[in-house]
N, C-alpha and C. Protein backbone atom coordinates (compact mmCIF):
# COMPACT_ATOMS: atom_id res chain seq x y z
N UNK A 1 -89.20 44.78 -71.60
CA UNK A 1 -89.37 45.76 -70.54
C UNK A 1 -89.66 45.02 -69.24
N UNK A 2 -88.42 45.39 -68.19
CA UNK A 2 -89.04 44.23 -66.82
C UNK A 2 -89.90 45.39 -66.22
N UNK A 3 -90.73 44.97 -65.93
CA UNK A 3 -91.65 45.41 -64.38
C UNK A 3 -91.11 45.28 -63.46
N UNK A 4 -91.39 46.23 -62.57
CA UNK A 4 -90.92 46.81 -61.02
C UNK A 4 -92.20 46.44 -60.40
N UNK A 5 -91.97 45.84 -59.04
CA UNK A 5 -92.94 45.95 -58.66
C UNK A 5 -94.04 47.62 -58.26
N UNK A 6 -93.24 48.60 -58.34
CA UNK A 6 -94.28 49.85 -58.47
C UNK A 6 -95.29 50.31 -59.53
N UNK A 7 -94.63 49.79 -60.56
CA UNK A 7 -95.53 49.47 -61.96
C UNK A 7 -96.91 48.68 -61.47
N UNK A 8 -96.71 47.31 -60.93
CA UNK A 8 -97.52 46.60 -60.58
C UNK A 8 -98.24 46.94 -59.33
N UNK A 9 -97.91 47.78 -58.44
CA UNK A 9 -98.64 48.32 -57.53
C UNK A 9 -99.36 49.34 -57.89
N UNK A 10 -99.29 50.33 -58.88
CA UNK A 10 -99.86 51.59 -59.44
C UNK A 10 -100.94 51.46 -60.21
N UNK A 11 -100.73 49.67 -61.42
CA UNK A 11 -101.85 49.18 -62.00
C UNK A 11 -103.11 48.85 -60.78
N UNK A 12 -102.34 48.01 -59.94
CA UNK A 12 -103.55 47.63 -58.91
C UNK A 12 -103.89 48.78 -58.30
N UNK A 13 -103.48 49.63 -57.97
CA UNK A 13 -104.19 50.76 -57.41
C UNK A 13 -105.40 51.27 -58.37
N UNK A 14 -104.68 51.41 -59.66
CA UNK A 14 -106.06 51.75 -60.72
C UNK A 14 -107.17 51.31 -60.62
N UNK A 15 -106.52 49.68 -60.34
CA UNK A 15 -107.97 48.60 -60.09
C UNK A 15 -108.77 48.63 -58.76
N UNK A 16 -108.56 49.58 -58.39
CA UNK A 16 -108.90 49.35 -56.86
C UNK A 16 -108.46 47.63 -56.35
N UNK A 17 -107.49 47.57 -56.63
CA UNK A 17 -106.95 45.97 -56.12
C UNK A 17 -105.84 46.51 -54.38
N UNK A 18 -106.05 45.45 -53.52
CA UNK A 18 -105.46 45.18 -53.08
C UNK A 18 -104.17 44.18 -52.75
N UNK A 19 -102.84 44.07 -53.29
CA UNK A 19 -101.87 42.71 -53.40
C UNK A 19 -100.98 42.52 -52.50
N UNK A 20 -100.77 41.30 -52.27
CA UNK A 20 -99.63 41.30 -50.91
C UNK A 20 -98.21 41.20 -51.82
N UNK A 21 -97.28 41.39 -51.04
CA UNK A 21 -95.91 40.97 -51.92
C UNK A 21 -95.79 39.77 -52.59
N UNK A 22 -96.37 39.01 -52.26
CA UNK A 22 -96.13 37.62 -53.34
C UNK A 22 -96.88 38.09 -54.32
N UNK A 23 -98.37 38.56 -54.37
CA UNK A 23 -99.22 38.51 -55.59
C UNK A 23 -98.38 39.39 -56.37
N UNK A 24 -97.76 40.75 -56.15
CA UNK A 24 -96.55 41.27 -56.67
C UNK A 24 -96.15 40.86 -57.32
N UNK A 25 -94.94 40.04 -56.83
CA UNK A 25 -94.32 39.57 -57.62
C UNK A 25 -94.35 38.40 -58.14
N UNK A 26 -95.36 37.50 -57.91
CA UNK A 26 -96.40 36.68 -59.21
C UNK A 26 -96.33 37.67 -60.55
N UNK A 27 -97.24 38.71 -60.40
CA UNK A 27 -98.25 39.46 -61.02
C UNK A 27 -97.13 40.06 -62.30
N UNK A 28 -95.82 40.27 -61.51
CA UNK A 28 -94.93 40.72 -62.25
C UNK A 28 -94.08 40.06 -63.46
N UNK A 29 -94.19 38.91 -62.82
CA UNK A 29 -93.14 37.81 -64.03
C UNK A 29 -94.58 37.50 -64.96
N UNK A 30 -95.63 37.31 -64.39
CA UNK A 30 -96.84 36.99 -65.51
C UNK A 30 -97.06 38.02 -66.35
N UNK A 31 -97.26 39.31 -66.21
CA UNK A 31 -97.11 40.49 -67.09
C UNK A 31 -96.09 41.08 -67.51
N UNK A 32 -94.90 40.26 -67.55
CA UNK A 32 -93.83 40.38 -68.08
C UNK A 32 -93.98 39.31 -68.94
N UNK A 33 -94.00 38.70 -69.38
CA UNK A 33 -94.10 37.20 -70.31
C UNK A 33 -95.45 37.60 -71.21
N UNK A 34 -96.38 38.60 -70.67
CA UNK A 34 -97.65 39.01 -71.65
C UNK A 34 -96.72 39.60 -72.69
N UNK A 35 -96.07 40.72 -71.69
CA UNK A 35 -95.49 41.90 -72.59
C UNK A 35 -94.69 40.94 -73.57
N UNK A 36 -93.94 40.08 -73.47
CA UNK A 36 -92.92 39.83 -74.52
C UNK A 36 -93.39 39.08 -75.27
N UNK A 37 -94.42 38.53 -75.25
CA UNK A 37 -95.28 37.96 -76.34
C UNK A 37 -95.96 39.05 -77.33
N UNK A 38 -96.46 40.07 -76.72
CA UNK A 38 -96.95 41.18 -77.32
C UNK A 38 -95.75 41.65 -78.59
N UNK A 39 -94.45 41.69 -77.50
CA UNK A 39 -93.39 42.10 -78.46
C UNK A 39 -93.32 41.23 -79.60
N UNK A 40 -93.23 40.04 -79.14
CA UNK A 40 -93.23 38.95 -80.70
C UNK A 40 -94.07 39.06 -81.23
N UNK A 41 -95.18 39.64 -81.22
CA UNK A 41 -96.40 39.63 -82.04
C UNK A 41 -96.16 40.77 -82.81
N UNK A 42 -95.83 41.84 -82.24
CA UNK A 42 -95.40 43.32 -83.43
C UNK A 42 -94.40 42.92 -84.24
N UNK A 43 -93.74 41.62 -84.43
CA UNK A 43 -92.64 41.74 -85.12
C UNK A 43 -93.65 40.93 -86.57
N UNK A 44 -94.78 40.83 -86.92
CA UNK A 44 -95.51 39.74 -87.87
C UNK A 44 -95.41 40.82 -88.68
N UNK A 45 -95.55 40.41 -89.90
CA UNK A 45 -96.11 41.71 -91.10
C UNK A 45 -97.50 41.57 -91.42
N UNK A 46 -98.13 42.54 -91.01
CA UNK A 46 -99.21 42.77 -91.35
C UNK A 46 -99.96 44.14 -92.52
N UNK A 47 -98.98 44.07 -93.00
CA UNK A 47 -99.32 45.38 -94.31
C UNK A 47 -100.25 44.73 -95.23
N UNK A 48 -100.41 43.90 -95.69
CA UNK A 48 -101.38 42.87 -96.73
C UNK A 48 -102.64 42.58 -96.03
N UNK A 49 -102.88 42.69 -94.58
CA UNK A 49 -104.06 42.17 -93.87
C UNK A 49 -104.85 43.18 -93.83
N UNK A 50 -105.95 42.72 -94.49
CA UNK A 50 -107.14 44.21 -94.07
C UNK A 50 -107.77 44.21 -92.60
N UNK A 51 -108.22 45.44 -92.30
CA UNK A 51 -108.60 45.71 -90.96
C UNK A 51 -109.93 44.54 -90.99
N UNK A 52 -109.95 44.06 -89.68
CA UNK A 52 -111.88 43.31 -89.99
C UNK A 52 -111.79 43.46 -88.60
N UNK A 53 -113.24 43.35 -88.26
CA UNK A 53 -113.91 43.27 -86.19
C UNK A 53 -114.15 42.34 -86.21
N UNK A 54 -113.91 41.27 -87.05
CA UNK A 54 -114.38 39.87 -86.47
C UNK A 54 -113.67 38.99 -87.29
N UNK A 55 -113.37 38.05 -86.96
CA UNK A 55 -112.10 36.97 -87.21
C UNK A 55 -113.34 36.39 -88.11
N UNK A 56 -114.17 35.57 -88.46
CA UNK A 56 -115.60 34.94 -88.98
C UNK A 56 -116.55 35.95 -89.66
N UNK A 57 -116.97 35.67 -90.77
CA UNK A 57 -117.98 36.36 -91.09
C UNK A 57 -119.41 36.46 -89.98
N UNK A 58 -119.91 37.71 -90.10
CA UNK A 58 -121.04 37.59 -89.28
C UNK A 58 -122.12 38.09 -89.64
N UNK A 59 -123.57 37.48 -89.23
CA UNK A 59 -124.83 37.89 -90.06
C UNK A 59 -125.65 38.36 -89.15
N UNK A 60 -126.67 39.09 -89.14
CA UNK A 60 -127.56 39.68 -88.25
C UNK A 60 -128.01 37.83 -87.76
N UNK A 61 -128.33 37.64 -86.75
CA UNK A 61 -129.37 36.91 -85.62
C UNK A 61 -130.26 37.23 -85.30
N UNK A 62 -130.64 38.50 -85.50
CA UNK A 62 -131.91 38.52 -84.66
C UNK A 62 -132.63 38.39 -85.50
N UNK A 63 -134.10 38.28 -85.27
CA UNK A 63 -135.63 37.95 -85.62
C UNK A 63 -136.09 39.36 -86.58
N UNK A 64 -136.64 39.27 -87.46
CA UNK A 64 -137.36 40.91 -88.34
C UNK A 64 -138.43 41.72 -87.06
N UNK A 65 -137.93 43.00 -87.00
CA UNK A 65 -138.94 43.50 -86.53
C UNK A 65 -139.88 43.89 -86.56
N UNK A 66 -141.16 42.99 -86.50
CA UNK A 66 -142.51 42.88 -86.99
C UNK A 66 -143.58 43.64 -85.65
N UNK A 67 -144.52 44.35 -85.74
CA UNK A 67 -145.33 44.94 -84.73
C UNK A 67 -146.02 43.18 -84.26
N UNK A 68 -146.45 43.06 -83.13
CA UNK A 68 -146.97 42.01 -82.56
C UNK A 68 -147.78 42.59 -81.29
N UNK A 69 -148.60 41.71 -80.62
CA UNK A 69 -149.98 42.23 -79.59
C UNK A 69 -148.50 42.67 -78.01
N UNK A 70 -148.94 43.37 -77.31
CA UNK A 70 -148.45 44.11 -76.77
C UNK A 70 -148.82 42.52 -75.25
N UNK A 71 -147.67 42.58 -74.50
CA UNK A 71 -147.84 41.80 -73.36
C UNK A 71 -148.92 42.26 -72.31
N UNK A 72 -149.88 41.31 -71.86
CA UNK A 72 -151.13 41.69 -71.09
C UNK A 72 -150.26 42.35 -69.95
N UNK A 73 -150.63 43.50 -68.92
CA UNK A 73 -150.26 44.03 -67.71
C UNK A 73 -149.88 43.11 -67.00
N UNK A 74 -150.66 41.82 -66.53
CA UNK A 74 -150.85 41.03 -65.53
C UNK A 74 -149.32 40.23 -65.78
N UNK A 75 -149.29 39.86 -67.45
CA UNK A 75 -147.98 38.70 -67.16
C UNK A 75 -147.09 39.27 -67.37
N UNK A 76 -146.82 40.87 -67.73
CA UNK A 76 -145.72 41.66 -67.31
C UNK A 76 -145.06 42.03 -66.42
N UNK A 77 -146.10 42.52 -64.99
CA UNK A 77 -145.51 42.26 -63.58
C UNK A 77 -145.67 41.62 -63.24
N UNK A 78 -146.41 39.83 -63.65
CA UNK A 78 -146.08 39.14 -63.02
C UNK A 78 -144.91 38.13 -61.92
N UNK A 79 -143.90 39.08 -62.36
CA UNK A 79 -142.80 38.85 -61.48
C UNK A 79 -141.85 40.35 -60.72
N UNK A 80 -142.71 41.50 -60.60
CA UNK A 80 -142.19 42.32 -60.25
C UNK A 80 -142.39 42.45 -58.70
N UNK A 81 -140.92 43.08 -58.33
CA UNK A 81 -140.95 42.93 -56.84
C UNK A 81 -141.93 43.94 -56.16
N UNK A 82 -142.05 44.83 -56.81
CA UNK A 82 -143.19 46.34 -56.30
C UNK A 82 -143.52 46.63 -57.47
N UNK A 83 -145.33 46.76 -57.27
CA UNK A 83 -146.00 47.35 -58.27
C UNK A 83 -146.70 48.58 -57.46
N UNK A 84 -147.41 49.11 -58.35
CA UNK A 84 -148.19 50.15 -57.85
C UNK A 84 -149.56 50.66 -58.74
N UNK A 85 -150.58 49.76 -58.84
CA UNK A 85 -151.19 49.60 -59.96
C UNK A 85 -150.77 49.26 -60.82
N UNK A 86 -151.29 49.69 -62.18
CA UNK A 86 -150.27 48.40 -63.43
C UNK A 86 -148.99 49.11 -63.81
N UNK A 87 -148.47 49.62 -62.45
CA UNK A 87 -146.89 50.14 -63.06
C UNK A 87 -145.89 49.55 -62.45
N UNK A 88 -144.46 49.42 -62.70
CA UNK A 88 -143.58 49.04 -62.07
C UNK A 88 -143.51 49.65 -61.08
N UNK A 89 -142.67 49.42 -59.74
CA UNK A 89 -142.93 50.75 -58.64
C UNK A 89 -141.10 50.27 -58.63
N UNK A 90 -140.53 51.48 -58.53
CA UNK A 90 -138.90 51.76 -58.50
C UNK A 90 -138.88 52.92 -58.16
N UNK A 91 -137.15 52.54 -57.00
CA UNK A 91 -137.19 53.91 -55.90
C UNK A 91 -136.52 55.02 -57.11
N UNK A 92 -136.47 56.22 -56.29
CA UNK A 92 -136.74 56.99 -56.64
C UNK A 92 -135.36 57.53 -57.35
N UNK A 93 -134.76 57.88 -58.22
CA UNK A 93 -133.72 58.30 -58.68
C UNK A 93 -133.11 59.62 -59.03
N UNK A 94 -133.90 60.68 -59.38
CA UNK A 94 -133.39 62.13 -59.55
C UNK A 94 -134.10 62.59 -57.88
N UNK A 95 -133.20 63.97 -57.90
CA UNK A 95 -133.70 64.55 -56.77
C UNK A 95 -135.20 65.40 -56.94
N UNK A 96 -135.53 66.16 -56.41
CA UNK A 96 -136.30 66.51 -56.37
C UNK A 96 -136.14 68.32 -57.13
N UNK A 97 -134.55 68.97 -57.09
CA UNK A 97 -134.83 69.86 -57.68
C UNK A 97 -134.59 69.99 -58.58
């Protein structure tokens, strides 16, 4: 499938991109050469391959979640840009009605 450059102007519009005519038609022969790789790739048989989300087996990482002493106030905002007593202070986000 060749790309037009209107194809490629309609994607960048999606993107909120701005392209000059060269990036165009760069943009065009490079996503043309995706596409036909894509095409060679649908031609593999994959009926025998089971579905998986990860190419590698994978194991939880994280740490057990055990209750532990709660962080003192002081070295919690110790790096906050606005406090307001021992609270974070952040502007304001819903309206008021």
């Amino acid at each position: 499938m060749a790309l037009v450059a209107d194809h490629i102007r309609y994607v960048a519009t999606l993107a909120r991109l701005t392209l000059t005519d060269e990036e165009v038609t760069r943009f065009a022969g490079q996503l043309d050469q995706i596409l036909a790789y894509v095409d060679t790739l649908k031609q593999l048989k994959t009926d025998d391959v089971p579905p998986t989300s990860h190419a590698v087996p994978m194991s939880n990482v994280f740490r057990r979640d055990e209750p532990a002493p709660a962080l003192p106030i002081e070295a919690a905002l110790a790096n906050a840009p606005q406090r307001e007593g021992p609270f974070f202070k952040v502007p304001r986000v819903l309206d008021d009605a």
